[in-house]
C-alpha atoms as a PDB file:
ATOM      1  CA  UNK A   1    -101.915 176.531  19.351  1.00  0.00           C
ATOM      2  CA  UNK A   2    -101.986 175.631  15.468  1.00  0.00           C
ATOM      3  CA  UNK A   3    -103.716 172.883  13.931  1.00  0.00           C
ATOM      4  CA  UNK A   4    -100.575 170.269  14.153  1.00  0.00           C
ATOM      5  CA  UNK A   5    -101.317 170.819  17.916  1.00  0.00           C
ATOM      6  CA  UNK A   6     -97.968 172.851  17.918  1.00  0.00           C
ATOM      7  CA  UNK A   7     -97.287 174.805  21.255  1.00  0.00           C
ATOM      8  CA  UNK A   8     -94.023 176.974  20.854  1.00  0.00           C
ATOM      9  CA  UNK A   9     -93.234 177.147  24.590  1.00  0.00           C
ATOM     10  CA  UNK A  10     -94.279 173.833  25.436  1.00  0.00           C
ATOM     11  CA  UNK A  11     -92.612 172.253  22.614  1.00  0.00           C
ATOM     12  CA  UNK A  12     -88.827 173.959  21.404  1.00  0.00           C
ATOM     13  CA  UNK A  13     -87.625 172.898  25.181  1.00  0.00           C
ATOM     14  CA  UNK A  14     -88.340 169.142  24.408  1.00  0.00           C
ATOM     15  CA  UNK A  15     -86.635 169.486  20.616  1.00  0.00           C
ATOM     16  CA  UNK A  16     -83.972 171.843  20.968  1.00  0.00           C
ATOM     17  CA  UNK A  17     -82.016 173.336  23.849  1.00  0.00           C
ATOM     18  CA  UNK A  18     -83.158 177.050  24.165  1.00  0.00           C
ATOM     19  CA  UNK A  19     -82.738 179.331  26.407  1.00  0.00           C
ATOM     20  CA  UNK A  20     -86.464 180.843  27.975  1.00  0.00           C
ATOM     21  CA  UNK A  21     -85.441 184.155  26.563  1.00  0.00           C
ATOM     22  CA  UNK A  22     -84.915 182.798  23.074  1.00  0.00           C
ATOM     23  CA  UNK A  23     -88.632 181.376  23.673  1.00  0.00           C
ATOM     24  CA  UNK A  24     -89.824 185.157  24.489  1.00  0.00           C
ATOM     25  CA  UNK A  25     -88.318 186.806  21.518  1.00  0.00           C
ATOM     26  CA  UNK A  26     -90.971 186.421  18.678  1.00  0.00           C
ATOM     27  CA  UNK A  27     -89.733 188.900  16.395  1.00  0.00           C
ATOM     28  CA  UNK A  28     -88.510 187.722  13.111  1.00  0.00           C
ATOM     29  CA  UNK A  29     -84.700 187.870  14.143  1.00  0.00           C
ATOM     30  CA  UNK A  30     -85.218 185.900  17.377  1.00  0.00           C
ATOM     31  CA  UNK A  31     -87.881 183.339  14.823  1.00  0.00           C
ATOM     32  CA  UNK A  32     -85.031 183.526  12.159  1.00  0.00           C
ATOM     33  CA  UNK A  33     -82.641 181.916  15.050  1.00  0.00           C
ATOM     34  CA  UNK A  34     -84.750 178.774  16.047  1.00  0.00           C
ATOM     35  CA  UNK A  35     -85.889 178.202  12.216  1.00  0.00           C
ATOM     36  CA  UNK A  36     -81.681 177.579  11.954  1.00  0.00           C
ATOM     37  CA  UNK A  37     -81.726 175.575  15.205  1.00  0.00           C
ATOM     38  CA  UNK A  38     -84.632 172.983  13.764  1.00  0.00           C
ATOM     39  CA  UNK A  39     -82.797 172.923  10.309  1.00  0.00           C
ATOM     40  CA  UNK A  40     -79.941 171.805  11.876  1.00  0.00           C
ATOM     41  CA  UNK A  41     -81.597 169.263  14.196  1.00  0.00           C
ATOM     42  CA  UNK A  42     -83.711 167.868  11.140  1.00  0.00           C
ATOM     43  CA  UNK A  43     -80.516 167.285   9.235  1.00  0.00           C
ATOM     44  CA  UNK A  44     -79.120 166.050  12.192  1.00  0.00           C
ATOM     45  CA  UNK A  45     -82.162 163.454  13.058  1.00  0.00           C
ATOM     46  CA  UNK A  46     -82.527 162.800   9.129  1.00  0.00           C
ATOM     47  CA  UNK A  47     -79.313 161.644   9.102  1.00  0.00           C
ATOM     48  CA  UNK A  48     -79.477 159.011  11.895  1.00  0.00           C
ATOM     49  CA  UNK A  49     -82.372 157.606  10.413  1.00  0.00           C
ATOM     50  CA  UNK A  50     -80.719 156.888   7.169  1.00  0.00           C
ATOM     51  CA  UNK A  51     -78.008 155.277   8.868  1.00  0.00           C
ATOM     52  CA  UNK A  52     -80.147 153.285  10.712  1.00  0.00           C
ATOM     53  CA  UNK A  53     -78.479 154.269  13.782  1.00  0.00           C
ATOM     54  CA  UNK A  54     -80.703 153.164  17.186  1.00  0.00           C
ATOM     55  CA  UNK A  55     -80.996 156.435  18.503  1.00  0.00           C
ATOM     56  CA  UNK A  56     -83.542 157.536  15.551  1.00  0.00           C
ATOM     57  CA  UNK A  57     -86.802 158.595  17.018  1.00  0.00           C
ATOM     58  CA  UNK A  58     -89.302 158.731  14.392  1.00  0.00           C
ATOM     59  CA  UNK A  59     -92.026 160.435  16.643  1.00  0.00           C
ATOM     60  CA  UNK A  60     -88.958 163.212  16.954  1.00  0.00           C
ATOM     61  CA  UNK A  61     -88.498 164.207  13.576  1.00  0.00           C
ATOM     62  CA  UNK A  62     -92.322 164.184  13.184  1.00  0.00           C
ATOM     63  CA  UNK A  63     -92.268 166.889  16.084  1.00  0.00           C
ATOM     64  CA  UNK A  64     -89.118 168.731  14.327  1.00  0.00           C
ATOM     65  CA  UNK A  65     -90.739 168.516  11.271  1.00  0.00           C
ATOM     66  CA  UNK A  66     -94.203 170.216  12.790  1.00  0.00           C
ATOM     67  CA  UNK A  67     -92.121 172.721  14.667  1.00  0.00           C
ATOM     68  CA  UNK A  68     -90.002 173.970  11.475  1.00  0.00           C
ATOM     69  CA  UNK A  69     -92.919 174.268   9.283  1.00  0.00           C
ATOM     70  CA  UNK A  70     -94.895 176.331  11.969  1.00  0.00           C
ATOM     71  CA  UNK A  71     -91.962 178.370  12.782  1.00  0.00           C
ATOM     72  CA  UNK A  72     -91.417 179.308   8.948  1.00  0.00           C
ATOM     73  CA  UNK A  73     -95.184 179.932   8.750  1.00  0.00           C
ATOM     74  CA  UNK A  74     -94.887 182.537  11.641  1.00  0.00           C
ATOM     75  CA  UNK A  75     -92.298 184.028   9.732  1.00  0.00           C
ATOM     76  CA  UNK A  76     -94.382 184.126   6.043  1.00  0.00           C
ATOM     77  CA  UNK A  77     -91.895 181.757   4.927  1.00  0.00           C
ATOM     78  CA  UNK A  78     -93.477 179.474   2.055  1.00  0.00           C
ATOM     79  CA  UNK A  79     -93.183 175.887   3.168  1.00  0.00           C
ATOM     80  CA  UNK A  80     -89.790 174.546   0.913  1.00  0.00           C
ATOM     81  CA  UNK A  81     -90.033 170.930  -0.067  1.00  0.00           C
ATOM     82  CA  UNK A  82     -87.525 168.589   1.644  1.00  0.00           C
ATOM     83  CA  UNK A  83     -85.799 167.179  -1.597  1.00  0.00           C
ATOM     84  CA  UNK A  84     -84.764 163.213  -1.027  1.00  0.00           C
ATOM     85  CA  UNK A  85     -82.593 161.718  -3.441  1.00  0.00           C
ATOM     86  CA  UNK A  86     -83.401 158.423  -4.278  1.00  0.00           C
ATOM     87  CA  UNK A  87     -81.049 155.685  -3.192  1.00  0.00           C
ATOM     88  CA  UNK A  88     -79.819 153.021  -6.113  1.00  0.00           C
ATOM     89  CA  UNK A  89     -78.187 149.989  -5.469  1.00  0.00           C
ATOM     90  CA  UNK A  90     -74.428 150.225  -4.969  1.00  0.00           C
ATOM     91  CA  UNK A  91     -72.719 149.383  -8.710  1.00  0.00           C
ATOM     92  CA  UNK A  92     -68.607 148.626  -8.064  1.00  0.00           C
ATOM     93  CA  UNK A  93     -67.150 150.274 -10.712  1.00  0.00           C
ATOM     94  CA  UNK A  94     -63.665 148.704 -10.141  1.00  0.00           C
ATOM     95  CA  UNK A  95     -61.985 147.103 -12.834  1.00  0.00           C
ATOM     96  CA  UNK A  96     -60.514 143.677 -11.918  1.00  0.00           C
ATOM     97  CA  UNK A  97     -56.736 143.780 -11.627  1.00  0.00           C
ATOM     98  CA  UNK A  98     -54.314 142.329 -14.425  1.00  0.00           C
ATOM     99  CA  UNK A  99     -53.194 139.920 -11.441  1.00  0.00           C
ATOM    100  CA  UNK A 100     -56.625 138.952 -10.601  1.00  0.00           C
ATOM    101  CA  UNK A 101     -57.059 138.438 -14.610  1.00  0.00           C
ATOM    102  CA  UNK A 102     -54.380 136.006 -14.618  1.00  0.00           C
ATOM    103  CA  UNK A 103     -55.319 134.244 -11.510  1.00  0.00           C
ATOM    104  CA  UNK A 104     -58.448 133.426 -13.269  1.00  0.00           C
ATOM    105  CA  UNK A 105     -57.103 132.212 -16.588  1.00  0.00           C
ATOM    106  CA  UNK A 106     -54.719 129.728 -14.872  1.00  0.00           C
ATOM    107  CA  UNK A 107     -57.570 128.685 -12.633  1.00  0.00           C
ATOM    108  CA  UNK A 108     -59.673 127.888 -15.957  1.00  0.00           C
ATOM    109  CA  UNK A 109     -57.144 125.610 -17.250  1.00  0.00           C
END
């Protein structure tokens, strides 16, 4: 048990679906596995909550999140910074149409 309250068998069944064997393997190979597993499920879970999508579980990615970290810990990983790109307003950079210029003009007069 870590400080996050993290409990390796008690907690990869619930997050990702392994195997008991890939639970028993903590050599950095078997580790090196899992760490790929979470990556993918963060991306996966990040992903639905940026869409907005109603199967985003915040409490979820919390627990990925946890379980990643610790699992990169155990391997003497150094904790890498999840980068988020800020999101700006959506600018159309369409140019209006010579037909939708005329359109216009004969509207005007």
């Amino acid at each position: 048990m870590t400080t996050d309250g993290y409990l390796r068998r008690h907690d990869l069944p619930r997050l990702l679906p392994v195997w008991p064997a890939d639970l028993a393997g903590t050599g950095p190979e078997a580790r090196r596995r899992i760490v790929a597993l979470l990556k993918r499920a963060l991306r996966a879970e990040r992903q639905r909550g940026i869409a907005g999508h109603w199967t985003y579980d915040l409490a979820r990615h919390s627990q990925l999140l946890t379980a990643y970290r610790e699992e990169r810990r155990a391997l003497g990983l150094r904790d890498e910074k999840i980068k988020v790109k800020p999101r700006r307003a959506y600018r159309s950079r369409r140019v209006p149409s010579p037909i939708f210029l005329a359109r216009s003009e004969r509207a005007r007069a």
